[in-house]
C-alpha atoms as a PDB file:
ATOM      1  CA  UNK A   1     157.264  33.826 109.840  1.00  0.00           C
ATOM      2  CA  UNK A   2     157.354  37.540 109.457  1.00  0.00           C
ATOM      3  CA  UNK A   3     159.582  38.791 106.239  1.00  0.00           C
ATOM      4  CA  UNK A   4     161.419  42.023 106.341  1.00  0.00           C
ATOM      5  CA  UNK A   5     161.836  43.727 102.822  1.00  0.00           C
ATOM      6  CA  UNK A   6     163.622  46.793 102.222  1.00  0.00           C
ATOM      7  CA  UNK A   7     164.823  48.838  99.207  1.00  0.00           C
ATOM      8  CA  UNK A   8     167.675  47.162  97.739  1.00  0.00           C
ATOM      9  CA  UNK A   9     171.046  48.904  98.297  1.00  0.00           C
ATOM     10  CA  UNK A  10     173.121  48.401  95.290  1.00  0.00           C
ATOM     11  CA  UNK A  11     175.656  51.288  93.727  1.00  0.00           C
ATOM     12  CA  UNK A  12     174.737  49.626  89.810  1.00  0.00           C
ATOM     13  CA  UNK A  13     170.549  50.260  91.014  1.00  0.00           C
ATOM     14  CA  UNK A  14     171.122  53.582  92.381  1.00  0.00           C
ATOM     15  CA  UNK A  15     172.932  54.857  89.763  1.00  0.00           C
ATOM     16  CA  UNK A  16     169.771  53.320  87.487  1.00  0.00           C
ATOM     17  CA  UNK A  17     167.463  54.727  89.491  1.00  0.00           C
ATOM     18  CA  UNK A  18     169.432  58.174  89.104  1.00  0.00           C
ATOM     19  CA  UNK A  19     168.799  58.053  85.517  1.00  0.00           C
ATOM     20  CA  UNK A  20     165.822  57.491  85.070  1.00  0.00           C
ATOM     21  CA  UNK A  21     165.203  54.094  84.997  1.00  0.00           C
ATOM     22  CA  UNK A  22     161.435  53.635  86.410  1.00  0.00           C
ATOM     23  CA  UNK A  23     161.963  49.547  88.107  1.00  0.00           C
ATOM     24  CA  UNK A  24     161.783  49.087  91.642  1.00  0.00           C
ATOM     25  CA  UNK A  25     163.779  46.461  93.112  1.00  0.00           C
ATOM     26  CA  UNK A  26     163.614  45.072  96.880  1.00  0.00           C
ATOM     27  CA  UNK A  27     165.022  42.296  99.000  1.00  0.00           C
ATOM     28  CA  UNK A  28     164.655  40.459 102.112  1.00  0.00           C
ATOM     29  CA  UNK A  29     167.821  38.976 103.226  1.00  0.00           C
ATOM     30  CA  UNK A  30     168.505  35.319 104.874  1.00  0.00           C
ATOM     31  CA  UNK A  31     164.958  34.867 102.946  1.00  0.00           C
ATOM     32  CA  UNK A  32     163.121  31.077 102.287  1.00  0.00           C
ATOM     33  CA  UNK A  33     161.847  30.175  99.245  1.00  0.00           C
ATOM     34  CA  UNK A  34     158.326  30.489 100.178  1.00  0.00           C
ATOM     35  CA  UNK A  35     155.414  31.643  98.930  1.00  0.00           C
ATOM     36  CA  UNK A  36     154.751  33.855 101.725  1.00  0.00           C
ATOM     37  CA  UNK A  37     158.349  35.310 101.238  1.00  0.00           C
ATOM     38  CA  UNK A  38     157.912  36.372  97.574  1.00  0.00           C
ATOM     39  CA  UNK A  39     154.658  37.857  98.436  1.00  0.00           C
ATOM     40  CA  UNK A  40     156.162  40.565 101.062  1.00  0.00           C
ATOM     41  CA  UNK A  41     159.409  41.396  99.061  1.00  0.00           C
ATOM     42  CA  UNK A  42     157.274  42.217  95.725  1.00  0.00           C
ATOM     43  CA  UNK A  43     154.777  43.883  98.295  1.00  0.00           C
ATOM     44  CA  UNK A  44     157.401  45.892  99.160  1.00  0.00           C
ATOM     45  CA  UNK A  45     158.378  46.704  95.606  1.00  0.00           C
ATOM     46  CA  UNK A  46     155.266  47.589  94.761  1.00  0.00           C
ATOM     47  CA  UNK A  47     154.268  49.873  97.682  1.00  0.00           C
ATOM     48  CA  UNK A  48     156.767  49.875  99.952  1.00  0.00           C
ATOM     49  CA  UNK A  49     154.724  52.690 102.620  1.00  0.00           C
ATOM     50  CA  UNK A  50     151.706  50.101 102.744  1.00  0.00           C
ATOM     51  CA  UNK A  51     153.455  46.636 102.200  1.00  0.00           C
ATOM     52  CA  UNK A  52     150.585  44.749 104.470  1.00  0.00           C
ATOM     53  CA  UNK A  53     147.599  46.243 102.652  1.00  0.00           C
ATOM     54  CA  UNK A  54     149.441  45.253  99.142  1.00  0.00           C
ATOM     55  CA  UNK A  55     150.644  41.586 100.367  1.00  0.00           C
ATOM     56  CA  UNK A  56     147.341  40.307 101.093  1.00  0.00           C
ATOM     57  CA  UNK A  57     146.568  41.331  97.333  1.00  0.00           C
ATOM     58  CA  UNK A  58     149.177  40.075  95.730  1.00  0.00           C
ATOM     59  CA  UNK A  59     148.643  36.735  97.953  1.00  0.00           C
ATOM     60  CA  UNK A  60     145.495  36.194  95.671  1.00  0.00           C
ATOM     61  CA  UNK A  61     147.551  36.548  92.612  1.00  0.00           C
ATOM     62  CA  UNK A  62     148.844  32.941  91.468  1.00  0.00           C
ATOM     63  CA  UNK A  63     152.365  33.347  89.983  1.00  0.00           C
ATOM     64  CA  UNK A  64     153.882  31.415  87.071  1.00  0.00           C
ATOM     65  CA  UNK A  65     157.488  29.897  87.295  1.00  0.00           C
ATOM     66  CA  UNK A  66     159.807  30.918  84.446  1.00  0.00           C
ATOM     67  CA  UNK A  67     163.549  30.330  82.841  1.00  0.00           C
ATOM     68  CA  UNK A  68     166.177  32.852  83.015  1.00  0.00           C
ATOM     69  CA  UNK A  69     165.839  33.489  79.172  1.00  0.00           C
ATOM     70  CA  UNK A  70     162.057  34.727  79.295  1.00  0.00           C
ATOM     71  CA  UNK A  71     162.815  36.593  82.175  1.00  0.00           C
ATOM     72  CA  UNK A  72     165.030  38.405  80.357  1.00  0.00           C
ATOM     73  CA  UNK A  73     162.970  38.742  77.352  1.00  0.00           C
ATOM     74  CA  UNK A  74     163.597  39.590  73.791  1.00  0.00           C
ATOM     75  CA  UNK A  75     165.469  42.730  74.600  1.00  0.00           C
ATOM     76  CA  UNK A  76     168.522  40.088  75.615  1.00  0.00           C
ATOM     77  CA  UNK A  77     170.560  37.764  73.594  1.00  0.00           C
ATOM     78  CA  UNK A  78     170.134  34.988  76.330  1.00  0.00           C
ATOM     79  CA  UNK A  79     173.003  32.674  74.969  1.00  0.00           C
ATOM     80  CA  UNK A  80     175.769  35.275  74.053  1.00  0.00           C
ATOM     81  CA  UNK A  81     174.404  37.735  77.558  1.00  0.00           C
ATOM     82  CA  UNK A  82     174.250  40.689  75.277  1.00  0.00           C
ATOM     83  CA  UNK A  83     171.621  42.888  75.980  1.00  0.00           C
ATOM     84  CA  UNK A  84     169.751  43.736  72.269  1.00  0.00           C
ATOM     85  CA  UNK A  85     167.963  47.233  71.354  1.00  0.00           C
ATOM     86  CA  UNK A  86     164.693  45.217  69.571  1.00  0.00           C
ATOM     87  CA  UNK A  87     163.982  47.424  66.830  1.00  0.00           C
ATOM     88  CA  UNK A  88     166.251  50.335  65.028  1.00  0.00           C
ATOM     89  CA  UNK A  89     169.037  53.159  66.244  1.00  0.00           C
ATOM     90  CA  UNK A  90     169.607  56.217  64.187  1.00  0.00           C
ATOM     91  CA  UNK A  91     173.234  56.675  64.898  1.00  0.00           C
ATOM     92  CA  UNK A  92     173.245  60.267  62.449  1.00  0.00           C
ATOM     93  CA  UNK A  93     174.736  60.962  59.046  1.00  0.00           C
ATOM     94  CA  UNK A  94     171.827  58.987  57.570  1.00  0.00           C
ATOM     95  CA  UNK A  95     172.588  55.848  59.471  1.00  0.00           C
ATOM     96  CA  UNK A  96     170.770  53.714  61.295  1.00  0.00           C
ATOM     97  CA  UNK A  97     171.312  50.181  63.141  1.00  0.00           C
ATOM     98  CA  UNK A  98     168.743  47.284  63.154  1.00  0.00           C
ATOM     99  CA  UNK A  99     168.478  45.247  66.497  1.00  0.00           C
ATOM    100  CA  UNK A 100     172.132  46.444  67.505  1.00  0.00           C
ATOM    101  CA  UNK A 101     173.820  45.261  71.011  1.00  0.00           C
ATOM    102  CA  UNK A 102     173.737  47.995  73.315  1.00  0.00           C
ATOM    103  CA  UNK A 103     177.637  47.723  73.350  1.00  0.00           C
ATOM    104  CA  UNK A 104     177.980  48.836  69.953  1.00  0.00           C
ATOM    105  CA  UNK A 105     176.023  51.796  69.535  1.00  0.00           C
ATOM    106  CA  UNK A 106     178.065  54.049  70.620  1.00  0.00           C
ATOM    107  CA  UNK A 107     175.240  57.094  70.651  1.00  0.00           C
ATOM    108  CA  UNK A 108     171.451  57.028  70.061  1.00  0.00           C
ATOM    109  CA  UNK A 109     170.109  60.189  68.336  1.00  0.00           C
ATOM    110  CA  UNK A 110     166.816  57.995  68.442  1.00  0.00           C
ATOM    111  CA  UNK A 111     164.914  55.042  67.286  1.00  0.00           C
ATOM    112  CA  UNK A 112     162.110  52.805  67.192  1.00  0.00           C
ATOM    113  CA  UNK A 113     161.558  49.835  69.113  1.00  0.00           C
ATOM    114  CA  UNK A 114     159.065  46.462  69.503  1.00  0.00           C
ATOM    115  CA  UNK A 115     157.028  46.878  72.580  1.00  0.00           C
ATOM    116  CA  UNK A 116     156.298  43.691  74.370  1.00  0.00           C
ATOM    117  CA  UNK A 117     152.905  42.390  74.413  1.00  0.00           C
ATOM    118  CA  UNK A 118     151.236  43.465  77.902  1.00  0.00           C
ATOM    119  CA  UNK A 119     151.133  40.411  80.401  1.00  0.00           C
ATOM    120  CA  UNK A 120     153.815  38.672  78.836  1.00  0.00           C
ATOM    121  CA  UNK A 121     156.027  36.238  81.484  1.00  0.00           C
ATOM    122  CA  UNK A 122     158.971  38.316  81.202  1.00  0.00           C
ATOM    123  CA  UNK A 123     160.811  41.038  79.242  1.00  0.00           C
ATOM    124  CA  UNK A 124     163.002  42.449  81.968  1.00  0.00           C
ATOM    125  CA  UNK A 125     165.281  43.486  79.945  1.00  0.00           C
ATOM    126  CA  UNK A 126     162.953  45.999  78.078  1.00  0.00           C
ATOM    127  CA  UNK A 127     161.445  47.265  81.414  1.00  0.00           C
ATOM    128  CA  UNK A 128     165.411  48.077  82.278  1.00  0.00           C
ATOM    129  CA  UNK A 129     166.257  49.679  79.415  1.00  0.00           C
ATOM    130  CA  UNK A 130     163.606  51.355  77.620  1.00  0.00           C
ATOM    131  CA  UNK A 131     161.363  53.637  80.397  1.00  0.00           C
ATOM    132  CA  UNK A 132     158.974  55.895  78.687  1.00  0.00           C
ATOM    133  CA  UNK A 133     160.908  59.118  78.850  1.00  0.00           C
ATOM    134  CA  UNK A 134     164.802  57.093  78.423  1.00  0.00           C
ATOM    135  CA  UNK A 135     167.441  56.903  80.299  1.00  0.00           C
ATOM    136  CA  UNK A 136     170.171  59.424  80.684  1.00  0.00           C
ATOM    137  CA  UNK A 137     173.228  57.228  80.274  1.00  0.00           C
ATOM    138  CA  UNK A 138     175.013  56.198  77.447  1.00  0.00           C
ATOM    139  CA  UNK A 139     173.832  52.721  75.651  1.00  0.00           C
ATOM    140  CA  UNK A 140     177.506  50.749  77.345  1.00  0.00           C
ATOM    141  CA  UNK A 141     176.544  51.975  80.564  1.00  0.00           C
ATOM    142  CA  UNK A 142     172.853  50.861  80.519  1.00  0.00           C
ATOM    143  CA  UNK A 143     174.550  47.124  79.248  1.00  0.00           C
ATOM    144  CA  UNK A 144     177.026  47.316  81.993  1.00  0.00           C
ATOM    145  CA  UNK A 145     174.740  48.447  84.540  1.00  0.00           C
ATOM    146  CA  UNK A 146     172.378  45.640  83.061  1.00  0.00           C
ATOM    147  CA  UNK A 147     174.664  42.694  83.675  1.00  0.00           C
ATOM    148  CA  UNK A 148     176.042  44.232  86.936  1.00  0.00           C
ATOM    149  CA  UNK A 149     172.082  44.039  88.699  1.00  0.00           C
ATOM    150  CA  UNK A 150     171.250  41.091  86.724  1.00  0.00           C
ATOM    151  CA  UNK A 151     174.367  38.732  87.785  1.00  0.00           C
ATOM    152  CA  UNK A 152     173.375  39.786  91.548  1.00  0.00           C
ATOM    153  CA  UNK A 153     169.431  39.619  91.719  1.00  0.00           C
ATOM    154  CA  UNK A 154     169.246  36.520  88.854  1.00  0.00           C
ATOM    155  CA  UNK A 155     172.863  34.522  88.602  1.00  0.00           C
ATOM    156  CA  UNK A 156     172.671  32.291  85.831  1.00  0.00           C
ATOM    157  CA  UNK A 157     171.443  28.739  86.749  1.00  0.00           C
ATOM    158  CA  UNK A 158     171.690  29.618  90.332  1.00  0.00           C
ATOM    159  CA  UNK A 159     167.630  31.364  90.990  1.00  0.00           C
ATOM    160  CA  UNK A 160     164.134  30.725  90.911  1.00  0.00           C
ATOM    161  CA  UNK A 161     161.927  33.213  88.757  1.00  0.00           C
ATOM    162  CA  UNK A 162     158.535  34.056  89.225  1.00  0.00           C
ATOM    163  CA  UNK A 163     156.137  36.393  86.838  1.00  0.00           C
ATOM    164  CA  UNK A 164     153.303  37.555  88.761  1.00  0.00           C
ATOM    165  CA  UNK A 165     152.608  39.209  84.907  1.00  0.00           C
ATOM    166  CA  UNK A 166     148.625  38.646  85.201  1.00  0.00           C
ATOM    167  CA  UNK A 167     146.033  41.315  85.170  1.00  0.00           C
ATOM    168  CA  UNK A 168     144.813  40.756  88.741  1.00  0.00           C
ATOM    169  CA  UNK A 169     147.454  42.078  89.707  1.00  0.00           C
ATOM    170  CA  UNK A 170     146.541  45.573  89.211  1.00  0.00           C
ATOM    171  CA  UNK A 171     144.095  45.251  92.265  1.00  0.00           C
ATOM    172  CA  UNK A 172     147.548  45.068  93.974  1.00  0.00           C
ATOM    173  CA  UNK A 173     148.033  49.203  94.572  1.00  0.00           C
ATOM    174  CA  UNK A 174     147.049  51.796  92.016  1.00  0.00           C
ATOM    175  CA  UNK A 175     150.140  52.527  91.260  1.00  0.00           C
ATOM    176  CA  UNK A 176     151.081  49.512  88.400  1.00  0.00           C
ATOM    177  CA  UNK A 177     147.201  50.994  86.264  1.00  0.00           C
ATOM    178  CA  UNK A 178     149.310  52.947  84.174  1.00  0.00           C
ATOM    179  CA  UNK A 179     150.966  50.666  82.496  1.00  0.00           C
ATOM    180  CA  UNK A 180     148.523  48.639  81.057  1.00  0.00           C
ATOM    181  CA  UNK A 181     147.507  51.458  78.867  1.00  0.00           C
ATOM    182  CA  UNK A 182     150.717  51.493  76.786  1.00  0.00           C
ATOM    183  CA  UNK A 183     154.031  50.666  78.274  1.00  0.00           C
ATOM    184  CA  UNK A 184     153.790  47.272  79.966  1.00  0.00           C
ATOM    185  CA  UNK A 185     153.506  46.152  83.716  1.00  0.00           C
ATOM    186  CA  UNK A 186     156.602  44.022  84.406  1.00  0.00           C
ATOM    187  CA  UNK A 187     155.948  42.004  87.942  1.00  0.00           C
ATOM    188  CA  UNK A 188     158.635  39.747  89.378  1.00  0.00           C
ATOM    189  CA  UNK A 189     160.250  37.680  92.515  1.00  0.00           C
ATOM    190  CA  UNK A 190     163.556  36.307  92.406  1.00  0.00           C
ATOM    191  CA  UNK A 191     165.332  33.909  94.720  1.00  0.00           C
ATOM    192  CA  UNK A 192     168.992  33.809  94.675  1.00  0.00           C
ATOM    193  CA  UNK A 193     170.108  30.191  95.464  1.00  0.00           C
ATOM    194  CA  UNK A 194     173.621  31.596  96.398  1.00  0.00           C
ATOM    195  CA  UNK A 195     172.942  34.258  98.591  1.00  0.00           C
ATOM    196  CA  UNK A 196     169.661  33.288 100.319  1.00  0.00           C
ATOM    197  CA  UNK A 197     167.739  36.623  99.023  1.00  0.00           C
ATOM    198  CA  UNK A 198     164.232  37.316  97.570  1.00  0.00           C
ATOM    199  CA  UNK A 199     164.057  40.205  95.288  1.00  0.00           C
ATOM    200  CA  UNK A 200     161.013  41.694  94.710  1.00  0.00           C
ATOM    201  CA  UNK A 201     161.249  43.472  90.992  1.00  0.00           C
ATOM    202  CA  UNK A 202     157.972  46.056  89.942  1.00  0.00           C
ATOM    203  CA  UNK A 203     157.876  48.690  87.537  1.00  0.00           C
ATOM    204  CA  UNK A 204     155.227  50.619  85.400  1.00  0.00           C
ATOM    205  CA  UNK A 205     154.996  53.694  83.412  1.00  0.00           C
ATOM    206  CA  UNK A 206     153.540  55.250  81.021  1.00  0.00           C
ATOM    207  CA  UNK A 207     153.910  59.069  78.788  1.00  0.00           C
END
């Protein structure tokens, strides 16, 4: 069966993308759970001018079925839906925050955070929120646009994760080499039980 996957169209993901933020997302609508289906959607993510060359890469790369909490990753308070800054804000006059909600820090003047180890199965939430060069939007907005994407690509109970987080994938399309050096390479398909979508979900970057 052939799959179409396209860009996602999403006001939340555009406005992310405006700022900065360095994930690609795409879908295939009325989409089966398949193997083959999750293949041409992250394809598509990936590289979405030479999906064909890319899917029959990715094809070779065996993926590994995860929970909604590592998905999300340590950048995410799973059980209160809060997304976390991992390490510390300096919020000025000589004050800083340790592992604040993004909610409650009002403004960043900067910070320090824990990377993720590279290839682990997950950490979305870092990939979202902390590109290499930041996002220009305030730390609410990033949690509200977090939730917002999250509740419509991943609804809580209601999907089926995959992490395709494994080094062979970098034979996949030059493009996801730079992250391995420093900032990750964060690899995922989605299938939304309610709506009958695969979401393909790729990002990498580096300084």
């Amino acid at each position: 069966m052939f799959h179409k996957a396209v860009e996602w169209q999403n006001e939340h993901y555009d406005f992310y993308r405006s700022s900065g933020g360095v994930i690609s997302i795409s879908v295939c609508d009325a989409a089966e759970d398949t193997h083959d289906c999750h293949v041409a959607t992250l394809a598509a993510a990936i590289n979405a001018k030479d999906t064909s060359t890319v899917s029959r890469k990715v094809a070779n790369v065996v993926p590994v079925e995860i929970d909604e909490e590592t998905f999300h990753g340590s950048y995410f308070d799973y059980k209160r839906q809060l997304l976390l800054y991992n390490g510390t804000v300096d919020v000025g006059r000589g004050r800083s925050l340790t592992n604040p909600f993004y909610k409650d820090i009002g403004s960043c003047l900067g910070g320090s955070s824990h990377l993720p180890d590279l290839w682990t199965f997950g950490e979305f939430a870092y990939a979202f929120c902390q590109p290499a060069y930041g996002l220009k939007m305030k730390p609410l907005k990033i949690h509200e646009a977090y939730l917002a994407i999250t509740s419509e690509i991943a609804p809580r109970t209601q999907c089926r994760i995959l992490s395709w987080q494994k080094e062979e994938i970098l034979n996949a399309d030059p493009w996801l080499e730079a992250g391995q050096h420093w900032w990750g390479v964060f690899v995922f398909s989605v299938y939304n039980k309610n709506t009958g979508q695969v979401f393909g979900i790729a990002a990498s970057d580096t300084d």
